[in-house]
C-alpha atoms as a PDB file:
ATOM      1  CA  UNK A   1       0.000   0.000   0.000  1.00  0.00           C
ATOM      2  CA  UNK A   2       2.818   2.408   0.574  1.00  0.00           C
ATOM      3  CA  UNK A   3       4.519   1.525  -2.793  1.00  0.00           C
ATOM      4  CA  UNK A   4       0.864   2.161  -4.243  1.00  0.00           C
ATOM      5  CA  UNK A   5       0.565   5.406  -2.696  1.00  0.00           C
ATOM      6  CA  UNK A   6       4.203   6.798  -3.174  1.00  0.00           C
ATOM      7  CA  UNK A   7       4.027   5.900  -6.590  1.00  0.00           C
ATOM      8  CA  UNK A   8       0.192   7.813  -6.864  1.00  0.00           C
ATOM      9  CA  UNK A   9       1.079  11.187  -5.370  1.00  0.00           C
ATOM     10  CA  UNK A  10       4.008  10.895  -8.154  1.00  0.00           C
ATOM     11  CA  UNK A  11       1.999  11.051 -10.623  1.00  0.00           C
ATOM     12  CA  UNK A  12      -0.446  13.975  -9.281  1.00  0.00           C
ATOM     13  CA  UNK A  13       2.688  15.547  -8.834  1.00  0.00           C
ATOM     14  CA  UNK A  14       4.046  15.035 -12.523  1.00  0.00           C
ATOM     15  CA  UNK A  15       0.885  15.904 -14.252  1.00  0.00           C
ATOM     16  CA  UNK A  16       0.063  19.298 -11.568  1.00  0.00           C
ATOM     17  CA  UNK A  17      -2.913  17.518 -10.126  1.00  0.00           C
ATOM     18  CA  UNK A  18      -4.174  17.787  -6.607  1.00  0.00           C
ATOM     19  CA  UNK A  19      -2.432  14.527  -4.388  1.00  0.00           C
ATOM     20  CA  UNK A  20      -4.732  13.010  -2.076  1.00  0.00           C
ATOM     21  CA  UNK A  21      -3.185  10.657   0.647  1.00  0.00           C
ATOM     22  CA  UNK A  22      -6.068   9.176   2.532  1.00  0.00           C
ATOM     23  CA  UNK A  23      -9.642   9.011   2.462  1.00  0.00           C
ATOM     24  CA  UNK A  24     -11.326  12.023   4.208  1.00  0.00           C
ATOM     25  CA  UNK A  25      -8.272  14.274   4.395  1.00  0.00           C
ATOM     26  CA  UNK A  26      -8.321  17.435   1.466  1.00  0.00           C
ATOM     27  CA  UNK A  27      -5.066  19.526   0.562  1.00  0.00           C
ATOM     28  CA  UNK A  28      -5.601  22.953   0.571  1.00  0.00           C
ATOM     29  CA  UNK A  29      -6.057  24.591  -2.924  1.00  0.00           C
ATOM     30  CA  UNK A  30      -3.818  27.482  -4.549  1.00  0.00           C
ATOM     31  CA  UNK A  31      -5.053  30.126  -6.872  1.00  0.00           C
ATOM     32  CA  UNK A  32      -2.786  32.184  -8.958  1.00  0.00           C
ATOM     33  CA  UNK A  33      -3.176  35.396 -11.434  1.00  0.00           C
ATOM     34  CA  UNK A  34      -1.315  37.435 -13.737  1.00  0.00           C
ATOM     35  CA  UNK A  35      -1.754  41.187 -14.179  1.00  0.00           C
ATOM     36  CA  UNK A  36      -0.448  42.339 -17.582  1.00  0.00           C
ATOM     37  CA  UNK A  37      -0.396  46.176 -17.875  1.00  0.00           C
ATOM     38  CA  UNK A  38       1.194  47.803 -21.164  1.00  0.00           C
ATOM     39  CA  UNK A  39       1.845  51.556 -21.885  1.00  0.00           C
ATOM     40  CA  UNK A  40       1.248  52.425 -25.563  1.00  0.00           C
ATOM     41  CA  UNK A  41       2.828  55.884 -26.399  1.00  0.00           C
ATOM     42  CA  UNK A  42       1.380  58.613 -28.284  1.00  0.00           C
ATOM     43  CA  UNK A  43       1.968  59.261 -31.447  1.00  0.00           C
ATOM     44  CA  UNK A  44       0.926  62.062 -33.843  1.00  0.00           C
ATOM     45  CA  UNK A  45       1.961  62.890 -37.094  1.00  0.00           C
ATOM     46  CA  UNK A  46       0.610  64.992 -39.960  1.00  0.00           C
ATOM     47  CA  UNK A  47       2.392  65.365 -43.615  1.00  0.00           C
ATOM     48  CA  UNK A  48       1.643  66.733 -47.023  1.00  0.00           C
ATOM     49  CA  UNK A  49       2.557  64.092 -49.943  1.00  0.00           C
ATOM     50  CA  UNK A  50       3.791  67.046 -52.411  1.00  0.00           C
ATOM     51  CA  UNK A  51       7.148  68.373 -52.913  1.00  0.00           C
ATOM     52  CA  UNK A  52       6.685  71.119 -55.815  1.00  0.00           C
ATOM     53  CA  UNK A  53       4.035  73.139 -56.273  1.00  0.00           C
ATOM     54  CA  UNK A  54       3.086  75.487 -59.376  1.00  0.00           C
ATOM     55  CA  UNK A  55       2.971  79.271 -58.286  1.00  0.00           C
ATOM     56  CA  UNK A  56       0.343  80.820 -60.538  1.00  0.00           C
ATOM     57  CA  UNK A  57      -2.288  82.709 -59.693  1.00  0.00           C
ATOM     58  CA  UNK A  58      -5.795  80.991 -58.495  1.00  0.00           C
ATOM     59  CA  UNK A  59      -6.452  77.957 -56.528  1.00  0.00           C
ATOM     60  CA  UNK A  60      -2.951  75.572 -56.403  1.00  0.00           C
ATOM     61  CA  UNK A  61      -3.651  71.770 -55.360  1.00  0.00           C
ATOM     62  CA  UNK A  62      -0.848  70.796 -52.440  1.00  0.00           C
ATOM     63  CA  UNK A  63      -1.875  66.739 -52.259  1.00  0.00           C
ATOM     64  CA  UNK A  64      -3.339  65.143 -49.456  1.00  0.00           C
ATOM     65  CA  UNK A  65      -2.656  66.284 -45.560  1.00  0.00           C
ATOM     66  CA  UNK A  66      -2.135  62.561 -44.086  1.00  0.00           C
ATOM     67  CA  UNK A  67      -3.017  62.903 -40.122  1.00  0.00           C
ATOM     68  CA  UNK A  68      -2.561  60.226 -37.772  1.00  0.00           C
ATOM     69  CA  UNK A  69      -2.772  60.318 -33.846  1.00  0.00           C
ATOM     70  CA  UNK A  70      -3.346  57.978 -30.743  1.00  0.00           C
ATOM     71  CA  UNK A  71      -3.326  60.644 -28.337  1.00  0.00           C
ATOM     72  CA  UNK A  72      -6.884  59.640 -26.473  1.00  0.00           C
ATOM     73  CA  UNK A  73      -7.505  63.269 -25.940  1.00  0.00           C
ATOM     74  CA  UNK A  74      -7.506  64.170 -29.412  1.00  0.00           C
ATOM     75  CA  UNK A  75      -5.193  67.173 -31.497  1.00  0.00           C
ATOM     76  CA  UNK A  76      -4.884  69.594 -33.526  1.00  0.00           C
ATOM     77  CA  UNK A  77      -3.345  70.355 -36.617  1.00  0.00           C
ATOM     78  CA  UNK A  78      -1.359  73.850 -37.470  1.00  0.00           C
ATOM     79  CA  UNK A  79       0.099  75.511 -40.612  1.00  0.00           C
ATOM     80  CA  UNK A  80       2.325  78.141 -40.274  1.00  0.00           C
ATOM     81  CA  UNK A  81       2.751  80.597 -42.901  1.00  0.00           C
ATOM     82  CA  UNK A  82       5.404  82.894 -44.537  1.00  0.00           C
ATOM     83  CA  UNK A  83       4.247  86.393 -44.598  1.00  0.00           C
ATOM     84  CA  UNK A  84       3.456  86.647 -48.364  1.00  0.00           C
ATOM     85  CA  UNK A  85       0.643  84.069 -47.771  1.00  0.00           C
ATOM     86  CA  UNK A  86      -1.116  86.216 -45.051  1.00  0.00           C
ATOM     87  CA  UNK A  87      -5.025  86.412 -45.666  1.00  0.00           C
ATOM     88  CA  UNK A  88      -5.002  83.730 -48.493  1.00  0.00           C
ATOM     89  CA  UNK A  89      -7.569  80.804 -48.304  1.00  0.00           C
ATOM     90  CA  UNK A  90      -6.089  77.109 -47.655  1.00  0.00           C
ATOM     91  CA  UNK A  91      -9.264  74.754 -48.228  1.00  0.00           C
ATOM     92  CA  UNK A  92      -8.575  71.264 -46.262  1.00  0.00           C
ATOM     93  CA  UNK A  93     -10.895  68.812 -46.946  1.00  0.00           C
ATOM     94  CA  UNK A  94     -13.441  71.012 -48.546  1.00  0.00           C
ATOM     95  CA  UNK A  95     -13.616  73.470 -45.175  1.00  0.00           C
ATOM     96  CA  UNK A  96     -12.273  77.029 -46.136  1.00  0.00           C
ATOM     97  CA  UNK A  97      -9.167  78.313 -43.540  1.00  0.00           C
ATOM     98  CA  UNK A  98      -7.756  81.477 -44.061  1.00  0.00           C
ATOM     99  CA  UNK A  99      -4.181  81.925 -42.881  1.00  0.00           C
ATOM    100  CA  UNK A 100      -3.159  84.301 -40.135  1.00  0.00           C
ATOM    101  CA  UNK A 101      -0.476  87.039 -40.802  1.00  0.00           C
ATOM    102  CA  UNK A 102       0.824  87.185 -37.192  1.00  0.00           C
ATOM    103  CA  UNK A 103       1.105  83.066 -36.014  1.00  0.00           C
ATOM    104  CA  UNK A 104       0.118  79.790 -36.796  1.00  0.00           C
ATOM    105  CA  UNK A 105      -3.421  79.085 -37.667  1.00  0.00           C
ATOM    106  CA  UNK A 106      -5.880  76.283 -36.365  1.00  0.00           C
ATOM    107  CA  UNK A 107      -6.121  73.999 -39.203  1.00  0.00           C
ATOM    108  CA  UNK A 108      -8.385  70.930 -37.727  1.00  0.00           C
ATOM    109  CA  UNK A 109      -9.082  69.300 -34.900  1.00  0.00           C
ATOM    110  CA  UNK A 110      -9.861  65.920 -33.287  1.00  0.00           C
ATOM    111  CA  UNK A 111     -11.800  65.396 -29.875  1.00  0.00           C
ATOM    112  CA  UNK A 112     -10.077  61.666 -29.998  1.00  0.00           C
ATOM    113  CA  UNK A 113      -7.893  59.196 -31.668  1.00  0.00           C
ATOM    114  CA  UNK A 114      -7.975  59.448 -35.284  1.00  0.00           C
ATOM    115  CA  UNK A 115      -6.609  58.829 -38.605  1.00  0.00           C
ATOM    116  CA  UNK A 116      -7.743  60.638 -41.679  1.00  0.00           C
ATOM    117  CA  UNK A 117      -6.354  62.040 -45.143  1.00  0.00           C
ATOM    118  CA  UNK A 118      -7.678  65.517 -46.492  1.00  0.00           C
ATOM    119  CA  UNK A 119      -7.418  67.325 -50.045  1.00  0.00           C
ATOM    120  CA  UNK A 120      -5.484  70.372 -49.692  1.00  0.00           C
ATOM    121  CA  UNK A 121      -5.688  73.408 -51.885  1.00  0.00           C
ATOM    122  CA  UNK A 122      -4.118  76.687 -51.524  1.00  0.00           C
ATOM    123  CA  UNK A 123      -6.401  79.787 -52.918  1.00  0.00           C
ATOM    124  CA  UNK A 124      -4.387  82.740 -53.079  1.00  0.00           C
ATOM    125  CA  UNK A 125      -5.245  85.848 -55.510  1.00  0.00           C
ATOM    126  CA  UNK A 126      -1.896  87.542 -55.864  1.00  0.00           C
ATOM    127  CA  UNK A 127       0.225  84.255 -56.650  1.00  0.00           C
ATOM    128  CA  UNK A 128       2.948  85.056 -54.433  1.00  0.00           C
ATOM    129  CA  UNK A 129       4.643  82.422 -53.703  1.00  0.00           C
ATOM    130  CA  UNK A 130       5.616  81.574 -49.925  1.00  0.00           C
ATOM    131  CA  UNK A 131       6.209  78.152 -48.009  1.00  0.00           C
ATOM    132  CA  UNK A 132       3.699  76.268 -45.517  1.00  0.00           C
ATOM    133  CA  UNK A 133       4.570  74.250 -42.612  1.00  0.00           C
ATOM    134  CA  UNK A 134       2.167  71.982 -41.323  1.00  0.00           C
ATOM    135  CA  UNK A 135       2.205  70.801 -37.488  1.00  0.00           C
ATOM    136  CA  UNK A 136       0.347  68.410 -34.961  1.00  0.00           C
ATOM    137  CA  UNK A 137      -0.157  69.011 -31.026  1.00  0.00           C
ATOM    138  CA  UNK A 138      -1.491  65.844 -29.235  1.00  0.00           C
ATOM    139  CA  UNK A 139      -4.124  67.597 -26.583  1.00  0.00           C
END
């Protein structure tokens, strides 16, 4: 019987099974968890897929403003300007912005997490010809 036994609570023991040694008597039981916690950092970028751009007078296409950001507060996208672009109209996806002569100016903004890509044209009646910078601030 104590071959029998020794050679039972082996193989509970090999295979992670409860061993019981006599009738009546229990083994107390273990519980175990795992906590897994991950930090995913935010990221936010915004770029326009041209690299020349006509000057003539009128409206001038710039490509597509590509946004991406994680931030779950949302952000916001800026253009800053060169002076001879002051008071002309950039239209981003359709929605008329006209540029600021003293800062950057509010392009769009996000009240969350978001990924989007937006026509950009530049309407400017003079046809100066000037540089744009576009920005993103995760909020």
């Amino acid at each position: 019987m104590k071959r029998l036994l020794s050679a039972c609570l082996l193989a509970t023991a090999m295979t992670g099974g409860p061993a019981i040694a006599a009738e009546g008597e229990s083994s107390p039981t273990a519980s175990y968890s795992i906590g897994i916690t991950g930090y995913v950092p935010v990221i936010c970028r915004a770029s326009l897929d041209v690299s020349v751009v006509p000057t003539n007078r009128g409206a001038m296409p710039l490509g597509h403003l590509q946004e991406f950001c994680n931030s779950p507060n949302g952000y916001q996208i800026f253009v800053d300007s060169s002076p001879e672009l002051a008071n002309a109209t950039l239209v981003v996806g359709g929605r008329k912005v006209t540029l600021s002569a003293s800062g950057p100016t509010l392009v769009s903004s996000s009240q969350g997490p978001a990924i989007a890509s937006n026509n950009v044209v530049l309407q400017h009646a003079n046809g100066a010809s000037g540089s744009l910078s576009f920005r993103i601030v995760a909020l």
